[in-house]
PDB file of N, CA and C in Angstrom:
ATOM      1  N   UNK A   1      -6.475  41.840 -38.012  1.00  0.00           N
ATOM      2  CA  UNK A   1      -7.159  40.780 -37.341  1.00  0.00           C
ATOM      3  C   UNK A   1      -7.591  41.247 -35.947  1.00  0.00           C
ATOM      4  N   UNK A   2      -6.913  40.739 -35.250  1.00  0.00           N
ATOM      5  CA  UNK A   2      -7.504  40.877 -33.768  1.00  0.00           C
ATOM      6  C   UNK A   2      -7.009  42.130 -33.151  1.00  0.00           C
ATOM      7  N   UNK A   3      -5.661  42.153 -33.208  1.00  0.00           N
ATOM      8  CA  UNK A   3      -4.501  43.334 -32.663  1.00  0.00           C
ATOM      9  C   UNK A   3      -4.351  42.538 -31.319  1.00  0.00           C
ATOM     10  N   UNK A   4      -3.547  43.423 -30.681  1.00  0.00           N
ATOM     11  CA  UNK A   4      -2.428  43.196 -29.375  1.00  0.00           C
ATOM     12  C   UNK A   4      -3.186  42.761 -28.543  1.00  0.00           C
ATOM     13  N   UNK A   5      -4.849  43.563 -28.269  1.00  0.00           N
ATOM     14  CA  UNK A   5      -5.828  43.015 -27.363  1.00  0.00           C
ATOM     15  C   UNK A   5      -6.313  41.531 -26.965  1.00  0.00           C
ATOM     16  N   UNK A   6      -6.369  40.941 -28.157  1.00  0.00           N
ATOM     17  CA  UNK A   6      -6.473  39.793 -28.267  1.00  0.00           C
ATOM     18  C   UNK A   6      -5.153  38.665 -27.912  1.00  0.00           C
ATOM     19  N   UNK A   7      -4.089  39.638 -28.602  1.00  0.00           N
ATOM     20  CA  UNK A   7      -3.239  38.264 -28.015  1.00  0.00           C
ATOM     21  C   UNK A   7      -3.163  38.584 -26.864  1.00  0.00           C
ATOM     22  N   UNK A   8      -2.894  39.726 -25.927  1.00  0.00           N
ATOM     23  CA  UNK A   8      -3.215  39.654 -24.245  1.00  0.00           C
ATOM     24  C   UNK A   8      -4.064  38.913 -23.445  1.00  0.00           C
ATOM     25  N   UNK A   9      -5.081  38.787 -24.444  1.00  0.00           N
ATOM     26  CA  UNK A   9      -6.319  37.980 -23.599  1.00  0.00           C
ATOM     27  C   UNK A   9      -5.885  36.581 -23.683  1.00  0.00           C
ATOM     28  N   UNK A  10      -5.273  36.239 -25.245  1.00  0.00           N
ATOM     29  CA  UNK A  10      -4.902  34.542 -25.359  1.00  0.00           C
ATOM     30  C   UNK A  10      -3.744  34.195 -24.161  1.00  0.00           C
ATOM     31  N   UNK A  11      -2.531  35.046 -24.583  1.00  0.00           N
ATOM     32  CA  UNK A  11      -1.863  34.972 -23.150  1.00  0.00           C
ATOM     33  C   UNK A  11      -2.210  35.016 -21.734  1.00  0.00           C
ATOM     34  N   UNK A  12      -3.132  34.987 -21.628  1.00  0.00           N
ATOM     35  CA  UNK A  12      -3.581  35.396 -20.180  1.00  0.00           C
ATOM     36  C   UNK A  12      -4.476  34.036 -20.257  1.00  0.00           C
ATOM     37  N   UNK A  13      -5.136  33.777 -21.256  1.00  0.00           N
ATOM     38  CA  UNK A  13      -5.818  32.270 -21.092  1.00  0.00           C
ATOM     39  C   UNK A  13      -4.946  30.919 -21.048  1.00  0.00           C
ATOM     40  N   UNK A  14      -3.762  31.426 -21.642  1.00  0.00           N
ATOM     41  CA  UNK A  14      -2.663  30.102 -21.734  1.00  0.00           C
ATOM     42  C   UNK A  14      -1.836  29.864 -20.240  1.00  0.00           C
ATOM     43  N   UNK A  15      -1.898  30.901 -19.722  1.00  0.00           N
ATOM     44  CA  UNK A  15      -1.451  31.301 -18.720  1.00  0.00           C
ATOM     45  C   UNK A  15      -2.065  31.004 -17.262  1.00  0.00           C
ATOM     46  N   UNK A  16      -3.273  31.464 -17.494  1.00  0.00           N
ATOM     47  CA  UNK A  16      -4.474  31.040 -16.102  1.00  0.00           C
ATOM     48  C   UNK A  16      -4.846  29.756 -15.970  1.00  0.00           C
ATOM     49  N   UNK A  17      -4.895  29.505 -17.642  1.00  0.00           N
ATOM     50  CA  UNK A  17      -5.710  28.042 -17.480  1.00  0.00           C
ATOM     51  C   UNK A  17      -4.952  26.571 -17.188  1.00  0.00           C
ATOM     52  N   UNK A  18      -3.435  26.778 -17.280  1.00  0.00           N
ATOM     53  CA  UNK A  18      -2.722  25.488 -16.088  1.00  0.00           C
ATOM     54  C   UNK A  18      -2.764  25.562 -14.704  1.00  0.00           C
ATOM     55  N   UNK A  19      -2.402  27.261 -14.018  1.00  0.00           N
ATOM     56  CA  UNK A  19      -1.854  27.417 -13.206  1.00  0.00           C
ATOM     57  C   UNK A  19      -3.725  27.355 -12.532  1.00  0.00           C
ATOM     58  N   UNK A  20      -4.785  27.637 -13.013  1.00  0.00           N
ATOM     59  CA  UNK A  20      -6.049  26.958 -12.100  1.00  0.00           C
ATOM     60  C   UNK A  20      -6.396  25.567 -11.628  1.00  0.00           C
ATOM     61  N   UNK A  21      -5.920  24.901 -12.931  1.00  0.00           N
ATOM     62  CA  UNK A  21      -6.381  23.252 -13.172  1.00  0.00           C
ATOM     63  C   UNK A  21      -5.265  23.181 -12.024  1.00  0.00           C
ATOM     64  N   UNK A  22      -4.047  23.474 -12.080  1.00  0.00           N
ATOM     65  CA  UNK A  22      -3.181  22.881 -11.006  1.00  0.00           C
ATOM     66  C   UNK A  22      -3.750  23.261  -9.449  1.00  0.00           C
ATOM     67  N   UNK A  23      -4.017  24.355  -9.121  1.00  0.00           N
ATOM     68  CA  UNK A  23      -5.028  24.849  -8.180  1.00  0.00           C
ATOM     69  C   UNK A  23      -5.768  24.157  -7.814  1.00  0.00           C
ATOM     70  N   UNK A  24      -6.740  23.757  -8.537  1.00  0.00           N
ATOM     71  CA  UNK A  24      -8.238  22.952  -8.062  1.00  0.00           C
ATOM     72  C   UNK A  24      -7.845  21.711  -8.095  1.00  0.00           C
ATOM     73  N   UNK A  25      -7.137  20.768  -8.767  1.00  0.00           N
ATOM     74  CA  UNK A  25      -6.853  19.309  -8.633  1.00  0.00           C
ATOM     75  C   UNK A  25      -5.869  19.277  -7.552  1.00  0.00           C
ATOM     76  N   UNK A  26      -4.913  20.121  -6.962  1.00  0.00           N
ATOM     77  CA  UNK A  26      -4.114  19.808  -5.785  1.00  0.00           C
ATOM     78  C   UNK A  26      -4.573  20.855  -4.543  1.00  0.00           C
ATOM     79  N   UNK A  27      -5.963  20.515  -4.402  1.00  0.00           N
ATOM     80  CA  UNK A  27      -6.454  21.030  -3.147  1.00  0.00           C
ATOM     81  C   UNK A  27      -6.161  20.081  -2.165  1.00  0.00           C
ATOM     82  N   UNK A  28      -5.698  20.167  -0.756  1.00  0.00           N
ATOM     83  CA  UNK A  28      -5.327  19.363   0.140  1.00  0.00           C
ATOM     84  C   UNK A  28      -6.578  18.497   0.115  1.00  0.00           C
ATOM     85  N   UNK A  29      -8.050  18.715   0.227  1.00  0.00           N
ATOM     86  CA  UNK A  29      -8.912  17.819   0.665  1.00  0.00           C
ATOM     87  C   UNK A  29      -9.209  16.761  -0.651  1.00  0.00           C
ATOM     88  N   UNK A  30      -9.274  17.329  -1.791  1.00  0.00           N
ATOM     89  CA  UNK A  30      -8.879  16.855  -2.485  1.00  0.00           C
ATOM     90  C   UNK A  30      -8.124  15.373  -3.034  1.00  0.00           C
ATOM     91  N   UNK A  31      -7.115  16.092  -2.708  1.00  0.00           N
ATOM     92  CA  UNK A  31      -5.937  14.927  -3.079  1.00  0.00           C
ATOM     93  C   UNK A  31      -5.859  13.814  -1.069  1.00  0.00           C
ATOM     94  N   UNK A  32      -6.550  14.143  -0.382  1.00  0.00           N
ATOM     95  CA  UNK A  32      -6.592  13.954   0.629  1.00  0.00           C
ATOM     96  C   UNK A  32      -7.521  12.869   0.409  1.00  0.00           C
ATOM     97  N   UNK A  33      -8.445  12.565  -0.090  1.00  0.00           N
ATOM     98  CA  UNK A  33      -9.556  11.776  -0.635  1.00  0.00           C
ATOM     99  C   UNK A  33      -9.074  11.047  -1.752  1.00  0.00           C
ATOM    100  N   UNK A  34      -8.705  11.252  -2.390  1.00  0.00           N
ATOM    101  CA  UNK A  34      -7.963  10.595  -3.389  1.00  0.00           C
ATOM    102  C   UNK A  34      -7.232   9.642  -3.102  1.00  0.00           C
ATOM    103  N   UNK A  35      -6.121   9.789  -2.173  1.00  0.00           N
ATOM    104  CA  UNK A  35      -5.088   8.896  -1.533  1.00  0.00           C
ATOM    105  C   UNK A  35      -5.877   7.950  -0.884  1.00  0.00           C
ATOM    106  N   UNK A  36      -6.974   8.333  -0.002  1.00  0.00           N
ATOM    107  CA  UNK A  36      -7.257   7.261   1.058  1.00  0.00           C
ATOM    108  C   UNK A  36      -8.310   6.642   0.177  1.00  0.00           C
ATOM    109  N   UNK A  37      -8.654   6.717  -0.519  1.00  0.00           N
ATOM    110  CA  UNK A  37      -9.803   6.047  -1.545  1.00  0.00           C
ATOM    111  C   UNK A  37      -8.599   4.872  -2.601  1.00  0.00           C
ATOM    112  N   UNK A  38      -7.491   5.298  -3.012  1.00  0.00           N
ATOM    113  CA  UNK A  38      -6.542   4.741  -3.712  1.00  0.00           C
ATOM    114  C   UNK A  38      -5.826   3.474  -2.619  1.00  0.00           C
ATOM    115  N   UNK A  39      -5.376   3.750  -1.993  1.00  0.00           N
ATOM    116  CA  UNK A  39      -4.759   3.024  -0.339  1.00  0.00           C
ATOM    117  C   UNK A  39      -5.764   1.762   0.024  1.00  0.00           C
ATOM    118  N   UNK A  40      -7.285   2.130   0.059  1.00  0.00           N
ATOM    119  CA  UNK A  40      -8.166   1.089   0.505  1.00  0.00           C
ATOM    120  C   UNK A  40      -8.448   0.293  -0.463  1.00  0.00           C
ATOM    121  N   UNK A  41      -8.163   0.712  -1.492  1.00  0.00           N
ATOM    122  CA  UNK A  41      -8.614  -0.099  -2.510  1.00  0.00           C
ATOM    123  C   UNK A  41      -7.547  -1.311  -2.648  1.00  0.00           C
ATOM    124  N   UNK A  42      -6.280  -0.792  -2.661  1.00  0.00           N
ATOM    125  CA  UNK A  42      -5.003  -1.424  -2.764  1.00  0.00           C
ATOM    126  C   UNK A  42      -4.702  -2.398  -1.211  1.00  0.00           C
ATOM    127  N   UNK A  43      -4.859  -1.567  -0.260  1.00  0.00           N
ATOM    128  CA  UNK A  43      -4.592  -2.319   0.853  1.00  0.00           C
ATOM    129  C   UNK A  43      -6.159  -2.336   1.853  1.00  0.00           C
ATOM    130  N   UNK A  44      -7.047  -2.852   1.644  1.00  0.00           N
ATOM    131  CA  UNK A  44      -8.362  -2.947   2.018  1.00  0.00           C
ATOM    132  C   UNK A  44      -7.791  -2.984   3.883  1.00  0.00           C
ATOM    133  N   UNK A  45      -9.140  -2.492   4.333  1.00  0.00           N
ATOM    134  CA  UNK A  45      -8.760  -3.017   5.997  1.00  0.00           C
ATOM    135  C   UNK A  45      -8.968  -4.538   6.286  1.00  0.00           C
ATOM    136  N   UNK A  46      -7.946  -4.926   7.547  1.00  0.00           N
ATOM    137  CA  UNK A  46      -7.730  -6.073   7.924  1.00  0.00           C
ATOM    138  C   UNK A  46      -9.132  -6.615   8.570  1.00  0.00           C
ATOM    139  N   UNK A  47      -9.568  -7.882   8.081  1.00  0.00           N
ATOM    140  CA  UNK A  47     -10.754  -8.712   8.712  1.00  0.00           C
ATOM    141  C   UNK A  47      -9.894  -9.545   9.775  1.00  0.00           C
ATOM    142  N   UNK A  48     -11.104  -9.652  11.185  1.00  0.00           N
ATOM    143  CA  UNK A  48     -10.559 -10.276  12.005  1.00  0.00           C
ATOM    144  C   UNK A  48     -10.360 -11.911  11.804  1.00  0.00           C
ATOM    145  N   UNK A  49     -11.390 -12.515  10.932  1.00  0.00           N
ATOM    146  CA  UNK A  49     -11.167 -14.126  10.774  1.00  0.00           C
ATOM    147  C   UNK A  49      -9.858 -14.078   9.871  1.00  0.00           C
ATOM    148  N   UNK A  50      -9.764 -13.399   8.833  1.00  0.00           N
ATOM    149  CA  UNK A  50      -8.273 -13.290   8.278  1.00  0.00           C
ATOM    150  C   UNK A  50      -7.394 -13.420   8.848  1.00  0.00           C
ATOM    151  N   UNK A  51      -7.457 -12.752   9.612  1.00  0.00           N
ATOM    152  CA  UNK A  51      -5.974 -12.216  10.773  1.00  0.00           C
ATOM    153  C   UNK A  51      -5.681 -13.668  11.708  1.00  0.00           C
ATOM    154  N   UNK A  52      -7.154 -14.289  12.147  1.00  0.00           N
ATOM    155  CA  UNK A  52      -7.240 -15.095  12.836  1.00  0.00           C
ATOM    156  C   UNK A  52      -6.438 -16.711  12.147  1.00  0.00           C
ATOM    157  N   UNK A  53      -7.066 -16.445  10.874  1.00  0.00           N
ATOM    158  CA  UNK A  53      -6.435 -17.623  10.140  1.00  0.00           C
ATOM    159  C   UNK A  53      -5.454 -18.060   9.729  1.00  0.00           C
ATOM    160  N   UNK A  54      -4.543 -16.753   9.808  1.00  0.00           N
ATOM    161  CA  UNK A  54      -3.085 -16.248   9.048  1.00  0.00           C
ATOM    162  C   UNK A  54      -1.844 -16.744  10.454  1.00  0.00           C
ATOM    163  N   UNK A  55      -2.653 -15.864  11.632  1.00  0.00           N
ATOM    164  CA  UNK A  55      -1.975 -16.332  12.932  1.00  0.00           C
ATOM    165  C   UNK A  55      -1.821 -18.188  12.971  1.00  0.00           C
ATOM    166  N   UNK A  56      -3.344 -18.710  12.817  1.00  0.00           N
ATOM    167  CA  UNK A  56      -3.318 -20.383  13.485  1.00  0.00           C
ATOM    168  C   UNK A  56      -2.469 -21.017  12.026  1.00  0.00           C
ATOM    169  N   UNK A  57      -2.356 -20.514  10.839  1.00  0.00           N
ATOM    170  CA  UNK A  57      -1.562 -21.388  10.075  1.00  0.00           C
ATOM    171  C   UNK A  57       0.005 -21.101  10.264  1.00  0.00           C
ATOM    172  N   UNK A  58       0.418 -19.692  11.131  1.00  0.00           N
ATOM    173  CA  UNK A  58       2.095 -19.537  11.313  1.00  0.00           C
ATOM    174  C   UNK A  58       1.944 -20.304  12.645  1.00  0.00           C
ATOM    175  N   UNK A  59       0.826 -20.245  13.802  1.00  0.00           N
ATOM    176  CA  UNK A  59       1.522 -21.135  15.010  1.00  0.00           C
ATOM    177  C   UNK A  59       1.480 -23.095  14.079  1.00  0.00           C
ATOM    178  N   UNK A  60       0.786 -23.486  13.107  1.00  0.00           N
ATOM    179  CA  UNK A  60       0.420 -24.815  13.095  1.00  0.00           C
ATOM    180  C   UNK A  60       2.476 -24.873  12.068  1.00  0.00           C
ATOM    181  N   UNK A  61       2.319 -23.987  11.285  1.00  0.00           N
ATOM    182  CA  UNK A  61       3.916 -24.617  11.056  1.00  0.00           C
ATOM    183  C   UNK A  61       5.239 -24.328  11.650  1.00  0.00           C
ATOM    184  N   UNK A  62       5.156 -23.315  12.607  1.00  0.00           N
ATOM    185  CA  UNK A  62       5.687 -23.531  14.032  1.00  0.00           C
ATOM    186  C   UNK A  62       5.986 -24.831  14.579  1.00  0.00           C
ATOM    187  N   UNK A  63       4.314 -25.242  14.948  1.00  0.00           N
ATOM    188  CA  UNK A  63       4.459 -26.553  15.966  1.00  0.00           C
ATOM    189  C   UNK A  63       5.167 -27.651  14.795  1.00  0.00           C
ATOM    190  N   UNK A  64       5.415 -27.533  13.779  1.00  0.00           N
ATOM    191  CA  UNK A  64       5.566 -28.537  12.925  1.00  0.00           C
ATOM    192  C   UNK A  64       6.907 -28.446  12.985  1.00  0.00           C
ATOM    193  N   UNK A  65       7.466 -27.236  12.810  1.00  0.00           N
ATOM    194  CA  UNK A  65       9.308 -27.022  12.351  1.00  0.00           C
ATOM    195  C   UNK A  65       9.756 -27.376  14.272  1.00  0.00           C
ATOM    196  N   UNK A  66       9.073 -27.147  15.158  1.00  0.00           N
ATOM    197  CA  UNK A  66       9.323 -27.710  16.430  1.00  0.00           C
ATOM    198  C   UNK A  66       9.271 -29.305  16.571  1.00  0.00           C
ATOM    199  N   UNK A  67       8.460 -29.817  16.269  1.00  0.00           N
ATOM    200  CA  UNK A  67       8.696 -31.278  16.219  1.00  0.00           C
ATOM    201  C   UNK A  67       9.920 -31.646  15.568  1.00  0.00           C
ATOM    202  N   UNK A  68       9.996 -31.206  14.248  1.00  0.00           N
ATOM    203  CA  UNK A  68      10.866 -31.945  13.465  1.00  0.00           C
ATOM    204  C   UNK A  68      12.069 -31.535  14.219  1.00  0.00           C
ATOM    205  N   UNK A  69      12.758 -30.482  14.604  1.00  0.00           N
ATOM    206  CA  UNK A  69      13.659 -30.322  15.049  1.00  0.00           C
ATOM    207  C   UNK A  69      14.293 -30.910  16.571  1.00  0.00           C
ATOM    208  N   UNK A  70      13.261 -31.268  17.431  1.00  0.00           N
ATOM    209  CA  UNK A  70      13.001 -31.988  18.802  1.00  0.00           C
ATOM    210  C   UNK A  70      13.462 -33.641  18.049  1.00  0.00           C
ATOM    211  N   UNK A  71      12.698 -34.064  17.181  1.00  0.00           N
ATOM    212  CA  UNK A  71      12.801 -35.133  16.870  1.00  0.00           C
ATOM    213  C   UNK A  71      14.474 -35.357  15.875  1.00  0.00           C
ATOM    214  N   UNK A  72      15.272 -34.225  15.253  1.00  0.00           N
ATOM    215  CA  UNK A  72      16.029 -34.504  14.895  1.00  0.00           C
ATOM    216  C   UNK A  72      17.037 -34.279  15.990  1.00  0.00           C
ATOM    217  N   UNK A  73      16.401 -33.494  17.044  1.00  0.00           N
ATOM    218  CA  UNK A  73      17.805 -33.188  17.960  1.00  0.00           C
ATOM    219  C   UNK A  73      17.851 -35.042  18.919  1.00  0.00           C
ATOM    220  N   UNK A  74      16.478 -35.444  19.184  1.00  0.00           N
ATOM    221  CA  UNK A  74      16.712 -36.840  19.770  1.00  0.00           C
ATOM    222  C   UNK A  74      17.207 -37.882  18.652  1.00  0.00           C
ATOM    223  N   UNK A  75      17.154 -37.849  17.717  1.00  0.00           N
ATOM    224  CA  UNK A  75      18.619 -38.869  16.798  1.00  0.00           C
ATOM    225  C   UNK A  75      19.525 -38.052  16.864  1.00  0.00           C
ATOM    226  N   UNK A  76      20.049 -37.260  17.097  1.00  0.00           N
ATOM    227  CA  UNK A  76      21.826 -36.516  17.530  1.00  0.00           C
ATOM    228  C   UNK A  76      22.193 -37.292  18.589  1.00  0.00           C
ATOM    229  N   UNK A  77      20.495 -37.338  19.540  1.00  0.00           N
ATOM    230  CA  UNK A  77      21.235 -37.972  20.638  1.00  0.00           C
ATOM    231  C   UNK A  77      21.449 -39.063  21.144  1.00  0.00           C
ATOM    232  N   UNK A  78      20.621 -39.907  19.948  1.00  0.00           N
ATOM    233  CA  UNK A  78      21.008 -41.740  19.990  1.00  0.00           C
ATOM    234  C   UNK A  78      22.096 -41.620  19.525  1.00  0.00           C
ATOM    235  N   UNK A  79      22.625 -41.186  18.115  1.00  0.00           N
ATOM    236  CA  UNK A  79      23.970 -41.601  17.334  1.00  0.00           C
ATOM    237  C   UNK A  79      24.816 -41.259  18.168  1.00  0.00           C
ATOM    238  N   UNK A  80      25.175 -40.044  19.238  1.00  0.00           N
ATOM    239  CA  UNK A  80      26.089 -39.777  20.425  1.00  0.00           C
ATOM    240  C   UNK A  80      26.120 -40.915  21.668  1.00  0.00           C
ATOM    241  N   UNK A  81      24.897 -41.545  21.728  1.00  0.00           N
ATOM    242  CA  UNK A  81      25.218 -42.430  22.506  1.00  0.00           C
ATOM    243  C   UNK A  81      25.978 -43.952  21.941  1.00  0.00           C
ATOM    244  N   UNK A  82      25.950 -44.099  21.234  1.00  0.00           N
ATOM    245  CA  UNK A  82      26.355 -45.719  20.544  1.00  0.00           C
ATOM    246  C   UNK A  82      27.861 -45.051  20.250  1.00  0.00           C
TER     247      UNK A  82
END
């Protein structure tokens, strides 16, 4: 059939042809692009009305858990007085 020549060459193709693919797919710029293309997709950048909206709905239930608590600390302080 072929002889020894041939299987040298197959070995040498079984051989080159991971250790390239691993080469060229884990090039730093590469996989460098990859990540930040994967990342934005997953965690998009922050919009400022977002940010803006996210802030005024934690101060609005703030001011809310502040009332209630002002208002439960002034009945502590009727029932202490009677």
């Amino acid at each position: 059939m072929g002889g020894w020549a041939l299987e040298v060459g197959k070995m040498a193709l079984y051989m080159t042809f991971p250790v390239a693919m691993f080469h060229w797919f884990n090039q730093p710029e590469y996989f460098e692009k990859w990540v930040t293309e994967t990342k934005r997709q997953i965690y998009p950048p922050e919009n400022k009305k977002d940010r803006e909206d996210l802030n005024n709905c934690i101060r609005s239930i703030r001011e809310k858990r502040d009332i209630e608590l002002l208002n439960a600390l002034k009945e502590l302080e009727k029932q202490e007085k009677k």
